[in-house]
C-alpha atoms as a PDB file:
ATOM      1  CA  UNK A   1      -3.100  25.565 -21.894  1.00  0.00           C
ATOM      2  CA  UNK A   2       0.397  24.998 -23.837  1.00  0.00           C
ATOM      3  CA  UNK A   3       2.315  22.069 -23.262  1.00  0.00           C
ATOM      4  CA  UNK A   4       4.994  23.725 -20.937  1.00  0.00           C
ATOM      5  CA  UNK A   5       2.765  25.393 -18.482  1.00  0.00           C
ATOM      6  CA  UNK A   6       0.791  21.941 -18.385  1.00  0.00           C
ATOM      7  CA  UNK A   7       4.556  20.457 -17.469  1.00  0.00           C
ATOM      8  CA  UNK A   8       5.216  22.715 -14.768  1.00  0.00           C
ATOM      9  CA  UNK A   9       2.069  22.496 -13.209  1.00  0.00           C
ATOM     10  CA  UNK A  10       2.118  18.709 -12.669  1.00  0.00           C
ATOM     11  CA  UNK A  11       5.686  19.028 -11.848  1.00  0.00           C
ATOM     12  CA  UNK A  12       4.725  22.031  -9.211  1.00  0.00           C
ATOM     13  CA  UNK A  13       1.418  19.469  -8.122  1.00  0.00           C
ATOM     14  CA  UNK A  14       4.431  16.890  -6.997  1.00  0.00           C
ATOM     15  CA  UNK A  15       6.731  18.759  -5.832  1.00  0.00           C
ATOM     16  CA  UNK A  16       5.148  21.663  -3.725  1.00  0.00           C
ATOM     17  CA  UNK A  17       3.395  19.192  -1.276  1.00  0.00           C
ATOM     18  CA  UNK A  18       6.683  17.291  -0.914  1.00  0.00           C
ATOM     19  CA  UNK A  19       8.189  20.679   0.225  1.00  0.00           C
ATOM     20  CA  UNK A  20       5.534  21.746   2.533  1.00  0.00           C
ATOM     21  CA  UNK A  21       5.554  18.331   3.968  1.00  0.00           C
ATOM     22  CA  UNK A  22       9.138  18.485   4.521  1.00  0.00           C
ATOM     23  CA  UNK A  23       8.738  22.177   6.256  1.00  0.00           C
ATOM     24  CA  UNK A  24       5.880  21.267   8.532  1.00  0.00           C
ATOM     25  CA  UNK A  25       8.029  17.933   9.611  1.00  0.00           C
ATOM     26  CA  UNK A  26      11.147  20.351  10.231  1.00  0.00           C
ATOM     27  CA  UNK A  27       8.935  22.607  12.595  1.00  0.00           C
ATOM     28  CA  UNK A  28       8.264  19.698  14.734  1.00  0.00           C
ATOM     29  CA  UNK A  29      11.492  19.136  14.355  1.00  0.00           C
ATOM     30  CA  UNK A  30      12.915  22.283  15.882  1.00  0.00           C
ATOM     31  CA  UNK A  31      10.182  22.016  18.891  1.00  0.00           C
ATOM     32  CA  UNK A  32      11.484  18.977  19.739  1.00  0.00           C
ATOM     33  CA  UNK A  33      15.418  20.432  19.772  1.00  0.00           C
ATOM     34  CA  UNK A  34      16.456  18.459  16.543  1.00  0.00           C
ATOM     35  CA  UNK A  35      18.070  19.962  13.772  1.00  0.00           C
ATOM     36  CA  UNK A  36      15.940  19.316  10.143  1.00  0.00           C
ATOM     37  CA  UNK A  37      18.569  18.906   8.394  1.00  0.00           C
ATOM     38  CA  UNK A  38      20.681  17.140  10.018  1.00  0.00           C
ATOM     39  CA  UNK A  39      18.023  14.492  10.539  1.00  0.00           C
ATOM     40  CA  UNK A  40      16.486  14.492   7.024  1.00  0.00           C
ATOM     41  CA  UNK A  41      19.945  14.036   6.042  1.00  0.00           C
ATOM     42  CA  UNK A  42      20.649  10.600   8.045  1.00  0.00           C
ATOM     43  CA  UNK A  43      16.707   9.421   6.924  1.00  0.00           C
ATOM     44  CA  UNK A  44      18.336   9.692   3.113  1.00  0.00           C
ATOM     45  CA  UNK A  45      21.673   8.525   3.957  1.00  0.00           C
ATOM     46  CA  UNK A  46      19.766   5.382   5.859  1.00  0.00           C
ATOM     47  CA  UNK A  47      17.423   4.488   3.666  1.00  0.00           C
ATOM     48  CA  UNK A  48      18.432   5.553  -0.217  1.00  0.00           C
ATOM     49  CA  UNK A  49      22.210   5.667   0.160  1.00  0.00           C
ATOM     50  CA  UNK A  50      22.758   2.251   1.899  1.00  0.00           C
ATOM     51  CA  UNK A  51      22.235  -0.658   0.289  1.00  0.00           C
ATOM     52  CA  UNK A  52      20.598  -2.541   3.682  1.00  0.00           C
ATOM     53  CA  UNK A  53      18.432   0.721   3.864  1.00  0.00           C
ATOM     54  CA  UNK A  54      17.265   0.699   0.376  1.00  0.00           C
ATOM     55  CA  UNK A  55      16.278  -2.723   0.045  1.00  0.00           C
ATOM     56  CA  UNK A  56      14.540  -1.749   3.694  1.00  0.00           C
ATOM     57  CA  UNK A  57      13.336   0.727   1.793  1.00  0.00           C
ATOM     58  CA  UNK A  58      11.739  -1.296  -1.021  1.00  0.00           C
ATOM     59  CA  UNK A  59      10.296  -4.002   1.066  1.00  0.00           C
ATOM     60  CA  UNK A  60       7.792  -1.549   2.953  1.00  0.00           C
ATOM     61  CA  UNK A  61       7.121   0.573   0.083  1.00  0.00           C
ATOM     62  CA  UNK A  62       6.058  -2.513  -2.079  1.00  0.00           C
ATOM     63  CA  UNK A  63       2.616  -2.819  -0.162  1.00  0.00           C
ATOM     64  CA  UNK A  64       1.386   0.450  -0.475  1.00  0.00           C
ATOM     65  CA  UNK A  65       2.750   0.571  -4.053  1.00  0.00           C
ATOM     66  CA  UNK A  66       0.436  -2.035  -4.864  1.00  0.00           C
ATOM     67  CA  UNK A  67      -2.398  -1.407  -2.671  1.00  0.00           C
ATOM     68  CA  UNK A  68      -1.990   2.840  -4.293  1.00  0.00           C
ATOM     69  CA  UNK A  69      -2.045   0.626  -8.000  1.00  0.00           C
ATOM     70  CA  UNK A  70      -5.482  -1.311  -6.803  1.00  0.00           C
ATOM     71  CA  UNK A  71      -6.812   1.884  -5.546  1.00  0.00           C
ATOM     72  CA  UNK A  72      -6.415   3.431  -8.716  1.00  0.00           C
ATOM     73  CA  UNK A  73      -7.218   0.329 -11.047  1.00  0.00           C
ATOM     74  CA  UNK A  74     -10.558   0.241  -9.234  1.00  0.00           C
ATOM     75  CA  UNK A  75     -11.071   4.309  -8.847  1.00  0.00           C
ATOM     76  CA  UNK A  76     -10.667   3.812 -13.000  1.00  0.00           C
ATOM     77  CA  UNK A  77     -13.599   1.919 -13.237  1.00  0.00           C
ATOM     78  CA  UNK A  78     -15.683   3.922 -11.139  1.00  0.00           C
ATOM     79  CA  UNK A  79     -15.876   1.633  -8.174  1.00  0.00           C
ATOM     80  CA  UNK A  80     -14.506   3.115  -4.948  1.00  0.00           C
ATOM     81  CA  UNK A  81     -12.790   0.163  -2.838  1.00  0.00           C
ATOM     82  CA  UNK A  82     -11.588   1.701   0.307  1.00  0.00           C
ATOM     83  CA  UNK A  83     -10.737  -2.099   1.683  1.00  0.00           C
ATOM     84  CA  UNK A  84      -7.350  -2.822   0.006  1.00  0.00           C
ATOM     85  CA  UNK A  85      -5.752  -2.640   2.868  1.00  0.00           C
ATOM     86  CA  UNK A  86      -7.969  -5.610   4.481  1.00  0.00           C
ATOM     87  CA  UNK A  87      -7.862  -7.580   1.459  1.00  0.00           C
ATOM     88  CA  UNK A  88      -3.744  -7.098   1.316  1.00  0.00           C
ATOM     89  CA  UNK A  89      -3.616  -8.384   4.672  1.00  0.00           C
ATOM     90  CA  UNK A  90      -5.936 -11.629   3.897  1.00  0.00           C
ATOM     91  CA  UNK A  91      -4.015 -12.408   1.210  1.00  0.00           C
ATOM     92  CA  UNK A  92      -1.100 -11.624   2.748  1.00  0.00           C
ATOM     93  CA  UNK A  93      -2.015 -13.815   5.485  1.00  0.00           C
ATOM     94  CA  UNK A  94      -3.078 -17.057   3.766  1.00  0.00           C
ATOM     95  CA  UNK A  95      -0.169 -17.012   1.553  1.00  0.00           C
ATOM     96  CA  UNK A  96       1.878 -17.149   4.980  1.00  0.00           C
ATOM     97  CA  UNK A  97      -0.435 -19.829   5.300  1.00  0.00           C
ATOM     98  CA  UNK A  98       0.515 -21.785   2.326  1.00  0.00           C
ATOM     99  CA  UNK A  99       4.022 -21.058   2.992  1.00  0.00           C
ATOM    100  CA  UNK A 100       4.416 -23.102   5.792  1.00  0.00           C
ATOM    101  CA  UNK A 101       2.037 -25.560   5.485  1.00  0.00           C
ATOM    102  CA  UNK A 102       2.873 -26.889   1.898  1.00  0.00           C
ATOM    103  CA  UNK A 103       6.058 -28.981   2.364  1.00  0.00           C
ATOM    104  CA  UNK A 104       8.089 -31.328   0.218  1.00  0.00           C
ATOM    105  CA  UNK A 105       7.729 -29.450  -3.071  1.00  0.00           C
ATOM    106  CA  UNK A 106      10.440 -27.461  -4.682  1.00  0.00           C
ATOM    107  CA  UNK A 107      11.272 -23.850  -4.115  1.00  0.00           C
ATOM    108  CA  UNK A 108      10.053 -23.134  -8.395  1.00  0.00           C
ATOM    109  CA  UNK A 109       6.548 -24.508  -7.107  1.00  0.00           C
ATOM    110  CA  UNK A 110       6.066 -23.633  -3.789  1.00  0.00           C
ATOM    111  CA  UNK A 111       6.507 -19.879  -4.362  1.00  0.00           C
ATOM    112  CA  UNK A 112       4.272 -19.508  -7.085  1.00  0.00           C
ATOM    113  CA  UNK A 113       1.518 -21.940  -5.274  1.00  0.00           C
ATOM    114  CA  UNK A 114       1.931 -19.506  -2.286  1.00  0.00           C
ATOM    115  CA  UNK A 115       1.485 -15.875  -4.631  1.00  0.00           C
ATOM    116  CA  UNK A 116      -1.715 -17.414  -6.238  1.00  0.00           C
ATOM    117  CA  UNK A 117      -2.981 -18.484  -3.021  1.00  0.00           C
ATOM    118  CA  UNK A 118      -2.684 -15.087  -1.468  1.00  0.00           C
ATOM    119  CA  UNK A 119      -4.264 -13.485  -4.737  1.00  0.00           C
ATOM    120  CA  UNK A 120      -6.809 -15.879  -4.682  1.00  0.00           C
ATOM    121  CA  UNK A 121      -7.545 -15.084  -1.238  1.00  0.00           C
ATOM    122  CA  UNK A 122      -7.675 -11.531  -1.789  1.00  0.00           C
ATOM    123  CA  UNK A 123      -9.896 -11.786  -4.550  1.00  0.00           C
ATOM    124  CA  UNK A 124     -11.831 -13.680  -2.540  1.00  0.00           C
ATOM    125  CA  UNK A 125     -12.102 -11.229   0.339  1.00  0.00           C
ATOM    126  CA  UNK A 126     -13.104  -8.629  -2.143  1.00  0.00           C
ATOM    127  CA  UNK A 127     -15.588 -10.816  -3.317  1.00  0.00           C
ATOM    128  CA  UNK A 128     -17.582  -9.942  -0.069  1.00  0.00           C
ATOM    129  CA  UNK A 129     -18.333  -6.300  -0.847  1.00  0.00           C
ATOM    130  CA  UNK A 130     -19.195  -6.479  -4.418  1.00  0.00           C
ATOM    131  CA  UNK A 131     -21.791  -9.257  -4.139  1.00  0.00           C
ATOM    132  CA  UNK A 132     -23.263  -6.592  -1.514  1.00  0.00           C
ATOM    133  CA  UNK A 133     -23.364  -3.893  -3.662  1.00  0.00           C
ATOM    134  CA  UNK A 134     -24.384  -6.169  -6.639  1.00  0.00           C
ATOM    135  CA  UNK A 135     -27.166  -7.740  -4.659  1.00  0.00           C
ATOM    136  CA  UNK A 136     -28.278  -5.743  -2.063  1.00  0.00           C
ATOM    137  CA  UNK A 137     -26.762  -1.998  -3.140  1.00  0.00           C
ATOM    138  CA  UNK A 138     -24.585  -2.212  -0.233  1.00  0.00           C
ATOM    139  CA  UNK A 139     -22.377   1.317  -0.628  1.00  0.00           C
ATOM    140  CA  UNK A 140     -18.955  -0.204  -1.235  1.00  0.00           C
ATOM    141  CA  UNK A 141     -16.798   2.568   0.595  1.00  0.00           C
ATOM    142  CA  UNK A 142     -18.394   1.851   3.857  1.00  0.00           C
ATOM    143  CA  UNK A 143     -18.272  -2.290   3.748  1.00  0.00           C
ATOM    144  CA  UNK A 144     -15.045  -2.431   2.464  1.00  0.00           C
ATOM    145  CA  UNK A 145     -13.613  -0.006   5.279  1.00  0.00           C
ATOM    146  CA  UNK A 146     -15.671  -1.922   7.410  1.00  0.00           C
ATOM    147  CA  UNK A 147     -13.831  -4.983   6.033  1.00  0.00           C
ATOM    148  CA  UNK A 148     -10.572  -3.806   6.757  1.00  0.00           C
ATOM    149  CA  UNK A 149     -11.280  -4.043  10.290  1.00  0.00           C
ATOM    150  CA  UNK A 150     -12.834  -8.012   9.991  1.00  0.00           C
ATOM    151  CA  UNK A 151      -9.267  -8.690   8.313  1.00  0.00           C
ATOM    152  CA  UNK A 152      -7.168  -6.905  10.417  1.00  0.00           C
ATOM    153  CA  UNK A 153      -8.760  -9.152  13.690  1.00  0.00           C
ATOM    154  CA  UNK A 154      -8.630 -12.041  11.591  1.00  0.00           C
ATOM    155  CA  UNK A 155      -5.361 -12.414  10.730  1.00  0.00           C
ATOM    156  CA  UNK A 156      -3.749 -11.158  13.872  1.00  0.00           C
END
């Protein structure tokens, strides 16, 4: 395959589900009386266009962003970790923790104190699933979904 149809093929690979995804929306859209446009409009106008709405914008996409990278670190090396979302929210949880139960340090230390603790704790939930598979061959795609559950009551 030549270099250009190898271009537009993994453009057409982005872009094509993008547009379906966008029609299928707009047909709910019309059942429920709403103009497509009009709404997919204010959704860009609201969250890319605005300053507020893109920093909105940045602050919920930075999880998944992250968890996509882990996903794909991990699917790199073969392993299949289907708990990043459970091991976001554990680490995401005791760095909370840290947060506001470290006091009378400065700002330069506490924040970095806090990050480490939450990646600590992460690595520490994820910890759980690979000593199962290393020890007991424990598939990993069904303990760490499993896991996302034990983390998601846990830190609620």
């Amino acid at each position: 395959m030549n270099k250009g149809k190898k271009l537009l093929t993994s453009v057409a690979n982005i872009l094509l589900p993008i547009f379906f995804a966008l029609c299928v929306g707009g047909v709910f859209l019309l059942f429920l009386g709403q103009n497509p446009l009009q709404v997919y409009g204010f959704l860009v106008q609201k969250s890319l266009l605005n300053v507020d709405g893109f920093l909105n914008t940045l602050a919920y996409a930075t999880p998944l962003i992250m968890t996509g990278l882990a996903i794909a670190i991990a699917c790199k090396a073969g392993i299949f970790n289907m708990g990043v979302e459970g091991q976001l929210y554990f680490g995401a949880f005791f760095a909370a923790y840290l947060g506001f139960t470290i006091s009378g340090i400065p700002s330069y230390l506490h924040i970095p104190i806090c990050i480490l603790g939450g990646m600590a704790a992460g690595m520490a939930f994820a910890l759980i699933p690979a000593l199962l598979k290393a020890y007991f061959h424990v598939n990993e795609m069904v303990s760490t979904m499993m896991l996302n559950y034990v983390a998601m009551v846990i830190t609620k």
